[in-house]
C-alpha atoms as a PDB file:
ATOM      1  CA  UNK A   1      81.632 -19.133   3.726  1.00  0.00           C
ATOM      2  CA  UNK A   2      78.263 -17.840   2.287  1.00  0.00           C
ATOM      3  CA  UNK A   3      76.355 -14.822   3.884  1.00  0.00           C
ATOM      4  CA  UNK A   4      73.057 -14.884   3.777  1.00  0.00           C
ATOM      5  CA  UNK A   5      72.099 -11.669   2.180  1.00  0.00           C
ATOM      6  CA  UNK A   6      68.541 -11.245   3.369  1.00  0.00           C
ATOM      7  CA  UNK A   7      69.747 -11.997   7.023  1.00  0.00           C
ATOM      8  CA  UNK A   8      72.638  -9.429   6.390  1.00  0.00           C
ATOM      9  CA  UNK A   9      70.224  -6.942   5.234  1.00  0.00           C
ATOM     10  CA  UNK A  10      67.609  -7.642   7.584  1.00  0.00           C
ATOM     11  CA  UNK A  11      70.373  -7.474  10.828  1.00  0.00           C
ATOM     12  CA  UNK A  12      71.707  -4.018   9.352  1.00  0.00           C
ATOM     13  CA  UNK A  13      68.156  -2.378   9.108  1.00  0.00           C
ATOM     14  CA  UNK A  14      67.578  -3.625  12.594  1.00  0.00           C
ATOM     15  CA  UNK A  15      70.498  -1.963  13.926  1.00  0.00           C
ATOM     16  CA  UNK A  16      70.135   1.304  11.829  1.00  0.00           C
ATOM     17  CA  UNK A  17      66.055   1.747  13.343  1.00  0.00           C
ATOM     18  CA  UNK A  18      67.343   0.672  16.536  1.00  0.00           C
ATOM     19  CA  UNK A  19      70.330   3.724  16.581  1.00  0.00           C
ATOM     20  CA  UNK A  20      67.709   6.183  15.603  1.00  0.00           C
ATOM     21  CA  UNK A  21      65.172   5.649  18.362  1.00  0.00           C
ATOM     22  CA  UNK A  22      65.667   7.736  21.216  1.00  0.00           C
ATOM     23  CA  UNK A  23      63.821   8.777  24.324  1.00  0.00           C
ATOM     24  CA  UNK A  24      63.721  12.616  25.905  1.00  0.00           C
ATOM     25  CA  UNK A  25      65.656  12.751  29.042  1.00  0.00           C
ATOM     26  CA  UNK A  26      66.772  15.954  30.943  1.00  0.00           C
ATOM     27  CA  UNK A  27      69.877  16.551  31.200  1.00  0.00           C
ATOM     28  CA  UNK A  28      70.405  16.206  35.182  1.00  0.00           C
ATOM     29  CA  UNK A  29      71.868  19.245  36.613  1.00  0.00           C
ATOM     30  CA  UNK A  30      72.291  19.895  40.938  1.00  0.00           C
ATOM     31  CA  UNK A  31      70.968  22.953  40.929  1.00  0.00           C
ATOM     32  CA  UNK A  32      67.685  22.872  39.800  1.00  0.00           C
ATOM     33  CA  UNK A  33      64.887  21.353  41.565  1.00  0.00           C
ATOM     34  CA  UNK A  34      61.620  19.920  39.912  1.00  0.00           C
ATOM     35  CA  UNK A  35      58.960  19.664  42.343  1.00  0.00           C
ATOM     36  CA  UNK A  36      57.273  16.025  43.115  1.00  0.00           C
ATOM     37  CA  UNK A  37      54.156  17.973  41.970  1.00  0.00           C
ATOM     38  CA  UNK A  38      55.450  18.571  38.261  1.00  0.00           C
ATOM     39  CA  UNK A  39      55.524  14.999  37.738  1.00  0.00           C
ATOM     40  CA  UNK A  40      56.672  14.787  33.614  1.00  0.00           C
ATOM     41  CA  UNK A  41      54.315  17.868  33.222  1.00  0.00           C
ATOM     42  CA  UNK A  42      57.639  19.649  33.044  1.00  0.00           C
ATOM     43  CA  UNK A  43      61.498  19.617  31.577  1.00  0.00           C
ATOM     44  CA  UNK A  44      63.683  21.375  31.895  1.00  0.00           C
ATOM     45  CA  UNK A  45      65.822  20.936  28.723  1.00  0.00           C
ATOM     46  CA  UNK A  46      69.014  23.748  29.370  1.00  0.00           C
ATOM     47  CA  UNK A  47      70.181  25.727  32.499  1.00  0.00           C
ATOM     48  CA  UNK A  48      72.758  28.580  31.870  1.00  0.00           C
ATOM     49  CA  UNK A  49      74.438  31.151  34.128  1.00  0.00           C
ATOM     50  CA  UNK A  50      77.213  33.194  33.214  1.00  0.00           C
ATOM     51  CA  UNK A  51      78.697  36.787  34.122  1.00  0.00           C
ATOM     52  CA  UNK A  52      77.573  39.397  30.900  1.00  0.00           C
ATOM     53  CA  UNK A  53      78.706  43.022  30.116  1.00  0.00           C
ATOM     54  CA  UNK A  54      78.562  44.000  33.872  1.00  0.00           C
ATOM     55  CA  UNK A  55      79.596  42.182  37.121  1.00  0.00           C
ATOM     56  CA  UNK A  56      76.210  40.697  37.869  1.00  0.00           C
ATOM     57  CA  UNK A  57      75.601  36.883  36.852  1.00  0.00           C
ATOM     58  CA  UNK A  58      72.048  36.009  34.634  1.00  0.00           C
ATOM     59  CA  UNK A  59      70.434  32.858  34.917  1.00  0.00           C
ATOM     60  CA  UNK A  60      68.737  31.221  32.897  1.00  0.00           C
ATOM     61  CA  UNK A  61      66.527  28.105  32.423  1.00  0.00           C
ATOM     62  CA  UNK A  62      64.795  26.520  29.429  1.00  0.00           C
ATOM     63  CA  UNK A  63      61.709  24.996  30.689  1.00  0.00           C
ATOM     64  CA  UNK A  64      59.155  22.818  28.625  1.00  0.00           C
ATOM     65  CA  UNK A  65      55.044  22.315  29.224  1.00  0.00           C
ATOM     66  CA  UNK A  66      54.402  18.562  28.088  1.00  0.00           C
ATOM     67  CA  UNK A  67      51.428  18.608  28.798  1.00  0.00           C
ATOM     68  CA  UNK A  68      48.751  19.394  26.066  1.00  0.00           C
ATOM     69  CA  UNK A  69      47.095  21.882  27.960  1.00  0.00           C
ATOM     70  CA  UNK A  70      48.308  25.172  30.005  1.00  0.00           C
ATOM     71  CA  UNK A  71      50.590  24.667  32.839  1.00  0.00           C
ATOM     72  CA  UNK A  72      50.741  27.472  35.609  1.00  0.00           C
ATOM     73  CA  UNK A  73      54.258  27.404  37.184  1.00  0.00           C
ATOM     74  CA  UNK A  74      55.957  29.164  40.128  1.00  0.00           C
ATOM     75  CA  UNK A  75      59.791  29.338  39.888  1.00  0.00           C
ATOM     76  CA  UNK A  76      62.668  30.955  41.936  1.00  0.00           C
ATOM     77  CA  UNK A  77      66.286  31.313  41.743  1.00  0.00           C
ATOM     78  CA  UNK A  78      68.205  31.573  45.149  1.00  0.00           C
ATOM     79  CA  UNK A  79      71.870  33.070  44.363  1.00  0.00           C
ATOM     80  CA  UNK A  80      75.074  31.624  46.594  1.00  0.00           C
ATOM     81  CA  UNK A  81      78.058  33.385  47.138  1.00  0.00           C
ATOM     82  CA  UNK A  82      81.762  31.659  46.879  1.00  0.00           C
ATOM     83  CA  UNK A  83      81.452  30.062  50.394  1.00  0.00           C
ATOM     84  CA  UNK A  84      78.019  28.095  49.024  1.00  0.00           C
ATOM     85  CA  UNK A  85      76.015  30.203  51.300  1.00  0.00           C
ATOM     86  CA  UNK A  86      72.505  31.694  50.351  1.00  0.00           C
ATOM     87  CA  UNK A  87      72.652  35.487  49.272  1.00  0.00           C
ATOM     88  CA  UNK A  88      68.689  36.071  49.603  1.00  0.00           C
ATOM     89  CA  UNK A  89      67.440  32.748  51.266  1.00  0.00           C
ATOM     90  CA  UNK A  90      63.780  33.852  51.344  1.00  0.00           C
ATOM     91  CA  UNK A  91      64.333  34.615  47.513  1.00  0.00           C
ATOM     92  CA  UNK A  92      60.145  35.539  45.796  1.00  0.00           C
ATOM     93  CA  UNK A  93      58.413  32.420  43.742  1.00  0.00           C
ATOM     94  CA  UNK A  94      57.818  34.024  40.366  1.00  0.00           C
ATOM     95  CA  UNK A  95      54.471  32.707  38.409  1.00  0.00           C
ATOM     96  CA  UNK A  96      54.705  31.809  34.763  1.00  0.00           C
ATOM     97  CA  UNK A  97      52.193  30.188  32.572  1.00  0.00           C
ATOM     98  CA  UNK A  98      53.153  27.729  29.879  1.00  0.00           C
ATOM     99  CA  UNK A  99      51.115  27.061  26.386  1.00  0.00           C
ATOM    100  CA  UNK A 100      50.727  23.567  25.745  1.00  0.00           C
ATOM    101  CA  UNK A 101      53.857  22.251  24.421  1.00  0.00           C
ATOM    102  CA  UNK A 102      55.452  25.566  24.959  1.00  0.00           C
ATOM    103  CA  UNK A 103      59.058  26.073  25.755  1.00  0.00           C
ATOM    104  CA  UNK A 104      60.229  29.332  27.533  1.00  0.00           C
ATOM    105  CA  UNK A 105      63.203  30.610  28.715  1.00  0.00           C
ATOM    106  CA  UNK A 106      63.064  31.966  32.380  1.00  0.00           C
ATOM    107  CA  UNK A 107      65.516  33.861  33.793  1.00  0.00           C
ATOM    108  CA  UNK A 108      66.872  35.736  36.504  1.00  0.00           C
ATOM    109  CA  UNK A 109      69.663  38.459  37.423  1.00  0.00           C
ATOM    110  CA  UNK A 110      71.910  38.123  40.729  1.00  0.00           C
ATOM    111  CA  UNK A 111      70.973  40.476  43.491  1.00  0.00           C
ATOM    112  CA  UNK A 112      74.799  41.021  44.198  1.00  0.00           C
ATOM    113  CA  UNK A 113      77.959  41.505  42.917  1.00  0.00           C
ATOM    114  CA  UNK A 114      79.238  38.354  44.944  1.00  0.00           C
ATOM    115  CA  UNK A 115      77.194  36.018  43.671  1.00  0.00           C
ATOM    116  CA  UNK A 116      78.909  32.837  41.648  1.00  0.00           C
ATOM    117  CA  UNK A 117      76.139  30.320  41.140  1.00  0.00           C
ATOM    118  CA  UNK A 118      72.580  29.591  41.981  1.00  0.00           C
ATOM    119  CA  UNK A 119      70.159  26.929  42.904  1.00  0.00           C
ATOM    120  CA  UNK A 120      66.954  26.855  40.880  1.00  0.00           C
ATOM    121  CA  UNK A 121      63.194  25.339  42.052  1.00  0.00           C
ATOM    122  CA  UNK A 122      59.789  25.167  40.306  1.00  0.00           C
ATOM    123  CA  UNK A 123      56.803  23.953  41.056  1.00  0.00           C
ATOM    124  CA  UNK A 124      52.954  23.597  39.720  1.00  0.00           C
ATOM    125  CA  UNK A 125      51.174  26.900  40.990  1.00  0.00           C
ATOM    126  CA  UNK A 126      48.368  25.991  43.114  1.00  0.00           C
ATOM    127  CA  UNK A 127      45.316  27.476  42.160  1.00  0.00           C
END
């Protein structure tokens, strides 16, 4: 049986530009929260949080502007104790601006010793 080799060829190169395509999708993570207002204006690309030197946990949360101009932001982290329930409910909205096409690292430290995890929201700042 013959092969065709321009058909071989042609198949393969298909397959190869096909394996390198790829489109940006967050990694999906159920403790952060994008609001509805962010639209694709915003990723966020990495989320972190892990116990350092001392006995306080750090957050923190790689975050990119796709837009191609600045982005204002507000962001909080509310920190949960073992039992799932809220250390500071009522924790402050921070405000961050974002360069176009910028990616930033924000972060936070827990309030409290007791703190194991945390639930992270942004939003567009309204101006």
């Amino acid at each position: 049986m013959k092969i065709n080799r321009k058909c071989f060829l042609a198949t393969a190169l298909a397959g190869l530009v096909a394996g390198c395509v790829s489109t940006y999708v967050p990694p999906m993570d159920r403790r952060v929260t994008i609001a509805e207002n962010l639209g694709t204006s915003l990723f966020v690309t990495d989320v972190r949080c892990a116990k350092g030197s001392s006995q306080f946990y750090t957050f923190q949360a790689n975050v990119v502007n796709n837009l191609s101009r600045e982005l204002w932001v507000e962001y909080k982290v509310v920190w949960v104790n073992a039992d799932g329930m809220a250390i500071e409910p009522n924790a402050t909205w921070r405000q961050t601006a974002l360069q176009p096409k910028e990616i930033k690292a924000l972060q936070a430290t827990a309030p409290h010793a007791d703190a194991v995890d945390m639930l992270f929201y942004v939003r567009r700042m309204v101006q």
